[in-house]
Each structure stands twice: as structure tokens, then as C-alpha cells.
Protein backbone atom coordinates (compact mmCIF):
# COMPACT_ATOMS: atom_id res chain seq x y z
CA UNK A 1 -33.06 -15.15 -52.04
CA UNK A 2 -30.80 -18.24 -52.54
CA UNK A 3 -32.52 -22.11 -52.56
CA UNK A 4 -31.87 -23.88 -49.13
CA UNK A 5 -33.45 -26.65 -50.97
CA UNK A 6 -30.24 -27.83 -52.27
CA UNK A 7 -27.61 -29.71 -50.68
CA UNK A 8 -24.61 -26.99 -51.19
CA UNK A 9 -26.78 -24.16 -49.73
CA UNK A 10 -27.77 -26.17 -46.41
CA UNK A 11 -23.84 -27.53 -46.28
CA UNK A 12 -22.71 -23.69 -46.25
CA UNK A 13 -25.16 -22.73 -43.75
CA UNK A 14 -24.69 -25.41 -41.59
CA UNK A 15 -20.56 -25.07 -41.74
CA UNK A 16 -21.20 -21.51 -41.42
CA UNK A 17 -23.81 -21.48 -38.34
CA UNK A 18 -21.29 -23.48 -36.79
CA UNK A 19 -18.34 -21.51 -36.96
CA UNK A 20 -20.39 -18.99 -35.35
CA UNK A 21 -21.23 -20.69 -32.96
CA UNK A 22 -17.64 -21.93 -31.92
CA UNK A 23 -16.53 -19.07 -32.62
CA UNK A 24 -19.18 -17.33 -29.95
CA UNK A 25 -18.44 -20.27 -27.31
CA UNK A 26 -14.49 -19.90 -27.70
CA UNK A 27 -14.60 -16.27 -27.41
CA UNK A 28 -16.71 -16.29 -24.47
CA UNK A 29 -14.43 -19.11 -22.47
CA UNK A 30 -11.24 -16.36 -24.20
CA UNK A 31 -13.01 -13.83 -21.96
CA UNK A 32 -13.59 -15.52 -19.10
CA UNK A 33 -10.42 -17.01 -18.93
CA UNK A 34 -8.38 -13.71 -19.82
CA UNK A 35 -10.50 -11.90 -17.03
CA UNK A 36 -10.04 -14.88 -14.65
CA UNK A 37 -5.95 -14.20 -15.14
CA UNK A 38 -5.70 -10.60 -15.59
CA UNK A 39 -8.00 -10.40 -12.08
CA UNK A 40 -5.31 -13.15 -10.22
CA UNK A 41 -2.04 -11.11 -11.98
CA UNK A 42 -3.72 -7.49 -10.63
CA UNK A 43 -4.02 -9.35 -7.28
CA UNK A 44 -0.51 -10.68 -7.09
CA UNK A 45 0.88 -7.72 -8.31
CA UNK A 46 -0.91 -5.57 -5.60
CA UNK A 47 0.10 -8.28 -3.34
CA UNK A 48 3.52 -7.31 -4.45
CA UNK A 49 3.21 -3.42 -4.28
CA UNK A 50 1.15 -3.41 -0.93
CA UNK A 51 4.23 -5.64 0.69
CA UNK A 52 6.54 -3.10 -0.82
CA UNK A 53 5.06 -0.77 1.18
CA UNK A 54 5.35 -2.22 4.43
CA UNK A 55 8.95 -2.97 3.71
CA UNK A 56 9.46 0.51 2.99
CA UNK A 57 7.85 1.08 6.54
CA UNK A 58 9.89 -1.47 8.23
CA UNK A 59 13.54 0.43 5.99
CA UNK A 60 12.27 3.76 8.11
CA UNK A 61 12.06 2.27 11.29
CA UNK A 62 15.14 0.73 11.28
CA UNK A 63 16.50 4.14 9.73
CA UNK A 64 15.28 5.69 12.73
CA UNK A 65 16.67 2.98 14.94
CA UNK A 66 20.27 3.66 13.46
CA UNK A 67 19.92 7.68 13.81
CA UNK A 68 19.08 6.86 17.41
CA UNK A 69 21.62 4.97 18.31
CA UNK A 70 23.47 7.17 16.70
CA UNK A 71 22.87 10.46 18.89
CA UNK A 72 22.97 8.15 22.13
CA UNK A 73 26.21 7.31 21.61
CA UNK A 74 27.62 11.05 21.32
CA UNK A 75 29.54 11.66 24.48
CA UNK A 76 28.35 15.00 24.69
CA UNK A 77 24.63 14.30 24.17
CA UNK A 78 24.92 11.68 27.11
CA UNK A 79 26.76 14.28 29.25
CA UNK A 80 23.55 16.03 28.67
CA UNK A 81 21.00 13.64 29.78
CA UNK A 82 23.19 13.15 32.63
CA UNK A 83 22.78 15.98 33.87
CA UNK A 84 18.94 17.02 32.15
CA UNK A 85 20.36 19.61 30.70
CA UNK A 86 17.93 20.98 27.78
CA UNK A 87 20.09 24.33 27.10
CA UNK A 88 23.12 21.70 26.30
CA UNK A 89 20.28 19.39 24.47
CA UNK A 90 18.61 22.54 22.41
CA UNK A 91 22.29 23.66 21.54
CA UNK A 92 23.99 20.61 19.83
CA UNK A 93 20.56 19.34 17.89
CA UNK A 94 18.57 22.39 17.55
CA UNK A 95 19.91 23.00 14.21
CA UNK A 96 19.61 19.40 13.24
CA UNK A 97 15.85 19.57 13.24
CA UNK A 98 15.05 21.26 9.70
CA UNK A 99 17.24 18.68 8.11
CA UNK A 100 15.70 15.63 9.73
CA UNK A 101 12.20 17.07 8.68
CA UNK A 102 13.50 16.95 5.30
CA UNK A 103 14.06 13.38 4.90
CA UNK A 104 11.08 13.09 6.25
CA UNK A 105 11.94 12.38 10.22
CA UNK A 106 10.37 14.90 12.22
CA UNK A 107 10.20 13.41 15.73
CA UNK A 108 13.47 13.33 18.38
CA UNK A 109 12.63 13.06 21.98
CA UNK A 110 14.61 12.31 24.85
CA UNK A 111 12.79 10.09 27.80
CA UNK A 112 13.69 9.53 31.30
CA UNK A 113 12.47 6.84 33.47
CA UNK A 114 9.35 5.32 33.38
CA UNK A 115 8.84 7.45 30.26
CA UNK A 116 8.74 11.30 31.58
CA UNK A 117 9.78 13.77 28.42
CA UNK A 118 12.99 15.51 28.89
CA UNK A 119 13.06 17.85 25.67
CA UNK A 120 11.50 17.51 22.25
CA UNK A 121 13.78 18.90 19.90
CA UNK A 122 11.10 19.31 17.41
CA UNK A 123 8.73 20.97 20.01
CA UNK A 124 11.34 22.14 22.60
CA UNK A 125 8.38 24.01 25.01
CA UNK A 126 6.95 20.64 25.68
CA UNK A 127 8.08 18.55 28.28
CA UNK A 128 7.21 16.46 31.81
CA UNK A 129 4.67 14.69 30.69
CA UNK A 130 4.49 10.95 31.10
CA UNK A 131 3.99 8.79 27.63
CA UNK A 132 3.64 5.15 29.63
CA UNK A 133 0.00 5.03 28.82
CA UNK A 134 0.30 5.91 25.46
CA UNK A 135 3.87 4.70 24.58
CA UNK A 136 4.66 1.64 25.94
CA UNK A 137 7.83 1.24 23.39
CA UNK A 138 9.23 3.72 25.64
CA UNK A 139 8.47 2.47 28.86
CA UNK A 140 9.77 -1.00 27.77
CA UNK A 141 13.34 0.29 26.27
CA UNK A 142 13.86 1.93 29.55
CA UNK A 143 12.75 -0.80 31.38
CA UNK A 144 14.88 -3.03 29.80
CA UNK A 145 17.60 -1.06 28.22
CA UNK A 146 16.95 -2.44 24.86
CA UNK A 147 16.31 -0.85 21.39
CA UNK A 148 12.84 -1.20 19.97
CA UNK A 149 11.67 -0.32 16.26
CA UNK A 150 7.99 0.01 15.01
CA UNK A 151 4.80 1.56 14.35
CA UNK A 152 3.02 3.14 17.31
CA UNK A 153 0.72 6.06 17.92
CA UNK A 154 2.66 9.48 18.92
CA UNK A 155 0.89 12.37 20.26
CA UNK A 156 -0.95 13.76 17.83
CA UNK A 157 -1.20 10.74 15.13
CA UNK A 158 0.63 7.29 14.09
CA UNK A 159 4.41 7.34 13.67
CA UNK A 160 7.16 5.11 12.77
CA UNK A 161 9.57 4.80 15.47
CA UNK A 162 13.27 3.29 16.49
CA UNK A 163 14.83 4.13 19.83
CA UNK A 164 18.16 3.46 21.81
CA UNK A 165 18.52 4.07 25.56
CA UNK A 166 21.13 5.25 27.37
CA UNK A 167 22.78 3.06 29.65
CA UNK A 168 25.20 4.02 32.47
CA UNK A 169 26.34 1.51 35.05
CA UNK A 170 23.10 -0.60 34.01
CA UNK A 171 20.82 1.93 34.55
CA UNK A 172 19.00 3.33 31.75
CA UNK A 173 19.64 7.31 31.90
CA UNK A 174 17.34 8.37 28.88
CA UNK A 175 15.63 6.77 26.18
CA UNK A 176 16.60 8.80 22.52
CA UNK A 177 13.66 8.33 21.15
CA UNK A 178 13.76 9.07 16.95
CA UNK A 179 10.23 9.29 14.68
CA UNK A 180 8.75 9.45 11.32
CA UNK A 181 5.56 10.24 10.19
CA UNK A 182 2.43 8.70 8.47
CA UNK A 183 2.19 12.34 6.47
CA UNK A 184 1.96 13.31 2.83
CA UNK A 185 5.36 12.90 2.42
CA UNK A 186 5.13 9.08 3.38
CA UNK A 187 2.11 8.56 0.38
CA UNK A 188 3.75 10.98 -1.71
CA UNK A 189 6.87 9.05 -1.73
CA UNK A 190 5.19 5.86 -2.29
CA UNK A 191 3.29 7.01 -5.30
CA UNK A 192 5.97 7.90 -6.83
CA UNK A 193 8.19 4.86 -6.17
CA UNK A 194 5.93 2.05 -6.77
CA UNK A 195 3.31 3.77 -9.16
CA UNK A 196 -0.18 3.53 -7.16
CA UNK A 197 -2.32 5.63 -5.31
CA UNK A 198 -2.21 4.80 -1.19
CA UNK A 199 -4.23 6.18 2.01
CA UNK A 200 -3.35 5.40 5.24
CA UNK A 201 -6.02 5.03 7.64
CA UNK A 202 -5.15 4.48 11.55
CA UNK A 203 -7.63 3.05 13.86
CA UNK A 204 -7.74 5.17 17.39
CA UNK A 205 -9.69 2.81 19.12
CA UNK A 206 -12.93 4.22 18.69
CA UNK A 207 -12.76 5.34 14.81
CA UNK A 208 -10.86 5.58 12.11
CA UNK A 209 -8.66 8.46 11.44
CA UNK A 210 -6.89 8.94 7.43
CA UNK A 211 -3.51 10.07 8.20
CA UNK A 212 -2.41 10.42 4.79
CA UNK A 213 -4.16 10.05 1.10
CA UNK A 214 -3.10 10.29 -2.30
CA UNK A 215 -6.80 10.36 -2.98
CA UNK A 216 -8.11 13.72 -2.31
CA UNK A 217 -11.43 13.78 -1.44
CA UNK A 218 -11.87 10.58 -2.71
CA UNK A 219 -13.71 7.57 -1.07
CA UNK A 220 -12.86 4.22 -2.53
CA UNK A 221 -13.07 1.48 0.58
CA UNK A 222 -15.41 2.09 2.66
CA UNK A 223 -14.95 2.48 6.65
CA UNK A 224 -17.09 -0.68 6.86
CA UNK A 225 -14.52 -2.22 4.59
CA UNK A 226 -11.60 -0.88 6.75
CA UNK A 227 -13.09 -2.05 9.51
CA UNK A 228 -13.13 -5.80 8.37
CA UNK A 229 -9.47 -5.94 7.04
CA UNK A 230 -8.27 -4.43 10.25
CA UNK A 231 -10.00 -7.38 12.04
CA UNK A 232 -9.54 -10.14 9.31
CA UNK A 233 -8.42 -10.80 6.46
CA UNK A 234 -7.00 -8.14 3.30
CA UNK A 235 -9.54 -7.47 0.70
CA UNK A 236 -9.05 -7.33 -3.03
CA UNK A 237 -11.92 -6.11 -5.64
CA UNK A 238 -12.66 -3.75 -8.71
CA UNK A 239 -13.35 -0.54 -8.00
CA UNK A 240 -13.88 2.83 -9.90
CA UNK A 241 -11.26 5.80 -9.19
CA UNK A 242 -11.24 9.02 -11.28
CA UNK A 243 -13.72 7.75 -13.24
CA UNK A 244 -11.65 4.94 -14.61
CA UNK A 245 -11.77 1.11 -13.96
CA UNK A 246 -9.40 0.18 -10.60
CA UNK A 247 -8.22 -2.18 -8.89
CA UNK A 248 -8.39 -2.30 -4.84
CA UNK A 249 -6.46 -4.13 -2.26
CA UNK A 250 -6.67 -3.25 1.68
CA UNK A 251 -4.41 -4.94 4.30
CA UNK A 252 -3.34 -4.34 7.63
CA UNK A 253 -0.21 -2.18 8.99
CA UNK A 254 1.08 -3.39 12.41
CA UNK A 255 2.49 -2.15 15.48
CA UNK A 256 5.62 -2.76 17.05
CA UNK A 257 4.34 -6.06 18.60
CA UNK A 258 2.55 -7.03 15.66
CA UNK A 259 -0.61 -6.39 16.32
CA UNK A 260 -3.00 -4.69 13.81
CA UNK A 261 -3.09 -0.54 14.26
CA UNK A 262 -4.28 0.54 10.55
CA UNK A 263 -4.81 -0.33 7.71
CA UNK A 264 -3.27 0.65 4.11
CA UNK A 265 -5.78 1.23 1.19
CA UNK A 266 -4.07 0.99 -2.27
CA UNK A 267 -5.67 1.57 -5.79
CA UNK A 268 -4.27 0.92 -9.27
CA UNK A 269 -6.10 2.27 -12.20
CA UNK A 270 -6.72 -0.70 -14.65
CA UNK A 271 -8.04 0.81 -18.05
CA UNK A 272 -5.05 -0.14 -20.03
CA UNK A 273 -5.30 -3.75 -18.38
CA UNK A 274 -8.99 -3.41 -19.36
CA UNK A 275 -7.93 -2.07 -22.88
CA UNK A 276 -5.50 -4.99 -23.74
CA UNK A 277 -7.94 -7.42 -22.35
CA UNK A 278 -10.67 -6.53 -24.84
CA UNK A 279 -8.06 -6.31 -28.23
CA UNK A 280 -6.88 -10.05 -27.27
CA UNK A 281 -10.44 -11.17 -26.88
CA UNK A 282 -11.45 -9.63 -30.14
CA UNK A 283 -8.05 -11.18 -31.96
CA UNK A 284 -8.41 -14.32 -30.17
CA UNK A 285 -12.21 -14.71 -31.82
CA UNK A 286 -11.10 -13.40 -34.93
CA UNK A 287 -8.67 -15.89 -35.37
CA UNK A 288 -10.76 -18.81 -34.61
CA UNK A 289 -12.48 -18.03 -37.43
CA UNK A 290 -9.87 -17.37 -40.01
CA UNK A 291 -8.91 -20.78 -39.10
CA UNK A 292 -11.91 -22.46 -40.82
CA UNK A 293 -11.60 -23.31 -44.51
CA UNK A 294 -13.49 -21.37 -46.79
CA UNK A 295 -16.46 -22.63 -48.05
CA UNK A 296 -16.80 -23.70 -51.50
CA UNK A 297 -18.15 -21.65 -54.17
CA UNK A 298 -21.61 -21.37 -54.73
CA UNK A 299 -24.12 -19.57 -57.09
CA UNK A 300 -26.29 -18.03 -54.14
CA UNK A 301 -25.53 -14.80 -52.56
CA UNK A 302 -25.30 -16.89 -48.54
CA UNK A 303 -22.33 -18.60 -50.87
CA UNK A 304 -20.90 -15.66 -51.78
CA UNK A 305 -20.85 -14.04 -48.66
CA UNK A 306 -19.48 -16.53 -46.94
CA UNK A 307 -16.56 -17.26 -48.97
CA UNK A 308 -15.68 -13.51 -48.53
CA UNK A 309 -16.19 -13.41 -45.00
């Protein structure tokens, strides 16, 4: 046991009480300050990545828009709608089906006025029934002879949609009406382009449906959660997902008219943001206290151990 009575002894302590304790306050505004930025950069960057997505929704509607306008203006195909011939129909785009599924395009419909189905390619024993209740895109390009692109519900789910009509001494004949789907391939595709996990969940009108999830079984919003982003604002918080730290960030997906018809649920895994965030903290302290001078020498063991710190 070393003498506090003397002067060196109470010196050392007191220098080295107080590079503990700077060092202690310095680390813990470090901390706060690293979690304060690495929280705003994992915002901004899913910021980034969930307005990725939506572009990538917006590059497959207007991918459908140019396929559509690309079968409407095949003289044969509008010989065929002429005339409401599905044999003809069935005959030059039956085949074309398989391939369209593979990129991921799995709707083409044909529409006559106000929005009556002529033939589904895809589905080709379904037809007559009238989509102006449920599709008003369609009912509005044939109404007006215009092409419209967007999101809007189909008839089983939520598609992405572009579609040209056919116009004939300004009538509109038939509406080609081209779609893609909210399926697995859609997250899938996503995942593996911009590096997160994604679930899209579209609102019915009564509940919410998930279309699509990279998640599995997974819950990481909550419906409640859903429910608020699809009538406000986007949310952004931490999360846990596979057991590991995450970050979350929820915002709307709109409809052709830009109104609010689901929302998208992304989720970035954050232990290696979590990992780097601790190592600076515990080099940042460290080096504060390097940075003091080394006490002087001393005869008592408190001496000793702090010149060796």
C-alpha cells in the first residue's frame, strides 16, 4: 500500500482519475455520436434502396407500356380485334406467353369498350366479363384513347400495368392491356439487385394482403405499423431479423393516380454496421488515453502502474 500522504502520490492519482474520467465522458459522447450517424447513414441509405425500388417498379411499367404498344400496332393483331376474333388472337400470341412469363410479365389482355374482356392470352377460357369497377385504367384508356402506366389491382392480386388502345377512325377498338406481377420473382429480383430483404404488402380495402416476401415466415413490421405508413408518413427503426440486429424502413407504393395502394417493407441486417461501430468506439477511447503523458516515476506501486498503463 503506497503513501497518498505525499504530494507525488495524490498528483498521480489525481492526473490519473482524470484521464479516466475524460476518457469515460469522451467515449460515451464517441458512442453517442457514432450511433447518432451510423442510425442517419442506415436511414439515408434505405432511403436510397427503398426509392430504388420504386424506380424499378416505375422501369416495368413503362416496359409494359412499350410491349403494349408494341402488339397494338401489329396490323394483324388489329385485324383481329376488328373483327373479335380470339382463334386469330390465340394463334399469333399463344406461343408468346411462356416467354413473357419468363421475364417476369405474365398478364396480356385485350379490352373492348367500356372495359368487357376479349381474350386473355395467359388465361384464354376467360372472357366477357366487365373490369370497369375494378379497373378503371382500362375504362379510362378506352375512354380516352390514351396510354396509361401504373400499379393497380388485377384479378386475383396487385399488378404493374402499361396499356395502348387501339384506335380506328377515333374510336377506340380494343384496349391491349400488358401486366406484371407483385410475385416472388419481383422480391427475388430485388434482393438480389440491391442487397436487402423486401415484402410487399397490398391493402384490399378491408385488410392487408403480403403479395410477395423475402422473409419467410417472418414478421418484422407489424400490420399496425403497415397500417400507419399506408396512411402517413414512412417509418424507419431497429429491428431484429434472423436473429441479428436490422434495420427497418416502410413506405408507401402508389397507384396509377398516385394514390397510396401498399406498402413496401424493407430490412437490412446491420451486425457488421454494429460490429465496426463498437471497434471505433473502443479505438477512439483508447486513443484518448494514449494521448496523455505518462506520469512521472514514482516509488509506489499506483506509480508504477500507471506509468505502464
Amino acid at each position: 500500500m503506497f503513501n497518498l500522504r505525499s504530494i507525488s502520490a495524490r498528483l498521480i492519482l489525481a492526473i490519473s482519475l482524470t484521464v479516466a474520467v475524460a476518457c469515460g465522458i469522451l467515449g460515451a459522447f464517441s458512442l453517442l455520436t457514432q450511433r447518432s450517424l451510423t442510425r442517419l447513414a442506415l436511414e439515408q441509405q434505405l432511403r436510397l434502396q427503398y426509392d430504388s425500388v420504386i424506380a424499378t417498379i416505375d422501369d416495368e411499367s413503362r416496359t409494359a407500356l412499350a410491349l403494349s404498344a408494341a402488339i397494338a400496332g401489329l396490323p394483324p393483331v388489329r385485324d383481329a380485334v376488328a373483327r373479335g376474333d380470339r382463334e386469330a388472337l390465340a394463334a399469333m400470341l399463344g406461343g408468346t406467353m411462356e416467354a413473357l412469363i419468363a421475364q417476369g410479365i405474365p398478364l396480356l389482355t385485350f379490352q373492348t369498350p367500356p372495359g368487357i374482356v376479349l381474350y386473355r392470352v395467359h388465361s384464354p377460357k376467360v372472357f366477357g366479363d366487365d373490369l370497369t369497377q375494378r379497373r378503371h385504367t382500362v375504362a379510362e384508356a378506352l375512354k380516352t384513347g390514351k396510354q396509361i402506366a401504373g400499379v393497380e389491382p388485377s384479378l386475383k392480386s396487385l399488378g404493374i400495368f402499361g396499356m395502348t388502345p387501339v384506335v380506328r377512325d377515333g374510336r377506340s377498338l380494343v384496349n391491349v392491356d400488358v401486366g406484371a406481377a407483385f410475385g416472388k420473382e419481383f422480391v427475388d429480383r430485388a434482393k438480389q439487385r440491391f442487397g436487402i430483404d423486401l415484402a410487399v404488402h397490398w391493402f384490399d380495402g378491408k385488410n392487408f394482403r403480403t403479395l410477395s416476401s423475402t422473409f419467410a415466415d417472418q414478421m418484422v413490421a407489424t400490420p399496425e405499423e403497415w397500417k400507419r405508413v399506408f396512411e402517413g408518413s414512412a417509418l424507419h427503426r431497429d429491428a431484429t431479423f434472423n436473429g441479428q440486429p436490422a434495420a427497418l424502413y416502410v413506405g408507401q407504393i402508389k397507384d396509377y393516380a398516385g394514390n397510396p395502394i401498399a406498402v413496401l417493407e424493407i430490412v437490412k441486417d446491420t451486425a457488421e454496421y454494429e460490429a465496426r461501430r463498437g471497434a471505433r468506439s473502443f479505438t477512439s477511447c483508447s486513443a484518448h488515453w494514449r494521448s496523455w503523458p505518462v506520469p512521472p516515476r514514482s516509488p509506489s506501486c499506483w506509480a508504477v502502474a500507471c506509468r505502464d498503463r
